[in-house]
Protein backbone atom coordinates (compact mmCIF):
# COMPACT_ATOMS: atom_id res chain seq x y z
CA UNK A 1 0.00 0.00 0.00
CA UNK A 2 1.31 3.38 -1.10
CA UNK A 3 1.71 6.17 1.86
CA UNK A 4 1.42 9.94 1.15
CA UNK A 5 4.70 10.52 -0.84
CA UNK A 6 3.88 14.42 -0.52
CA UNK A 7 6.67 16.46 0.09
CA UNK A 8 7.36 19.91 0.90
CA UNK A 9 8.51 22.74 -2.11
CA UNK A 10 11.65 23.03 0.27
CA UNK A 11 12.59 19.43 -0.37
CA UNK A 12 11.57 19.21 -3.96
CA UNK A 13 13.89 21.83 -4.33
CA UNK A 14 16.84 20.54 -2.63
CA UNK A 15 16.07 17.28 -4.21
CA UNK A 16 16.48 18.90 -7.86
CA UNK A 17 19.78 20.63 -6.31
CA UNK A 18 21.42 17.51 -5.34
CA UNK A 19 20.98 16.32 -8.35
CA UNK A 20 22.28 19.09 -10.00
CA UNK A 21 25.75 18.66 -7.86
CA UNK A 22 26.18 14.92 -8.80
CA UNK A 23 25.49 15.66 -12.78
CA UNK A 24 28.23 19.14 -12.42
CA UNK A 25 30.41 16.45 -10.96
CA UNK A 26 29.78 13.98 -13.55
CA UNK A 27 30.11 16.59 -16.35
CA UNK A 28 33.49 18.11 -14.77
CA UNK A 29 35.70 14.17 -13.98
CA UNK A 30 34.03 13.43 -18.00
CA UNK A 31 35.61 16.81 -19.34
CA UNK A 32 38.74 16.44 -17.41
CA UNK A 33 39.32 12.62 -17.96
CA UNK A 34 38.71 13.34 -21.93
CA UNK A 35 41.65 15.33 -22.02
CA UNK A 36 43.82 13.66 -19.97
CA UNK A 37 43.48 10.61 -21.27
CA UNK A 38 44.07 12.10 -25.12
CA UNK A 39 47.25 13.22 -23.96
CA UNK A 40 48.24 10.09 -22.03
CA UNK A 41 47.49 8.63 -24.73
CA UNK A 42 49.89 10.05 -26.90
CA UNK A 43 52.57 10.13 -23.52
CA UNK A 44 52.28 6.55 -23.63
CA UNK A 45 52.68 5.88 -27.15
CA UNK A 46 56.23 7.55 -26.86
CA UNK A 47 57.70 6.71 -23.66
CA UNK A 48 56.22 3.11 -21.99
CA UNK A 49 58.04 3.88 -18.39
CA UNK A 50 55.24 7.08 -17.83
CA UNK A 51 52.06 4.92 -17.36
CA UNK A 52 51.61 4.98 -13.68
CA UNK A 53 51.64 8.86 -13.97
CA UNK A 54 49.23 9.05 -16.39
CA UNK A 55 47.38 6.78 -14.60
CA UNK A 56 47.54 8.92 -11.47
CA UNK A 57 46.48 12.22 -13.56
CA UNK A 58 43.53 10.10 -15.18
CA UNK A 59 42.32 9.03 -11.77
CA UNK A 60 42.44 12.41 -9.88
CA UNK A 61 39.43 14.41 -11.54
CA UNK A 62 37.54 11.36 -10.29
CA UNK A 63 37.38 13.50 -6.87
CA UNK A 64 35.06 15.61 -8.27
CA UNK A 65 32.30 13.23 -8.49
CA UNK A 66 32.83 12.30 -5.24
CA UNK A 67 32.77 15.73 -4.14
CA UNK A 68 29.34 16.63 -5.92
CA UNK A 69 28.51 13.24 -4.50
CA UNK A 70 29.28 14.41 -0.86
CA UNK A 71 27.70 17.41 -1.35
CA UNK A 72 24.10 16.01 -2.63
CA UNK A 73 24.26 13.65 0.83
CA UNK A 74 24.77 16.85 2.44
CA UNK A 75 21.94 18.51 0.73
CA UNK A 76 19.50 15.52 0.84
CA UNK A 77 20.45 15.56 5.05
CA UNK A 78 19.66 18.91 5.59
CA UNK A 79 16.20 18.90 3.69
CA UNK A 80 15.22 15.87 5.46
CA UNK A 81 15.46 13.45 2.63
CA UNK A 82 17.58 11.12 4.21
């Protein structure tokens, strides 16, 4: 049986704004990791030795998703979602 799922124009909001932080996340590490791998790519292609550096620079902008994911947790808390 389905309970009232009504919820408040506060939390609709902040609901839409975590979402928002997880996708600018996911947009920013996609953007980043395009052009870092490219030019790892091409690093790789000319000297072997270098791949655990590019894998290091292709990994970092991964902390931006996890940021924008910390962030909508943090927004979904403090609106009660959660």
């Amino acid at each position: 049986m389905v309970k009232n799922m009504a919820i408040g124009m506060e939390a609709a909001i902040a609901a839409i704004g975590a979402g928002i932080a997880i996708a600018g996340g996911a947009i920013g590490t996609g953007v980043a990791q395009s052009a870092i791998g490219a030019a790892g790519l091409g690093l790789i292609a000319e000297k072997p030795n270098q791949m655990g550096i590019v894998l290091l620079f292709l990994v970092l902008p991964e902390t931006l998703l996890i940021f924008g994911f910390v962030i909508s947790i943090l927004i979904m808390i403090d609106a009660g979602l959660i």
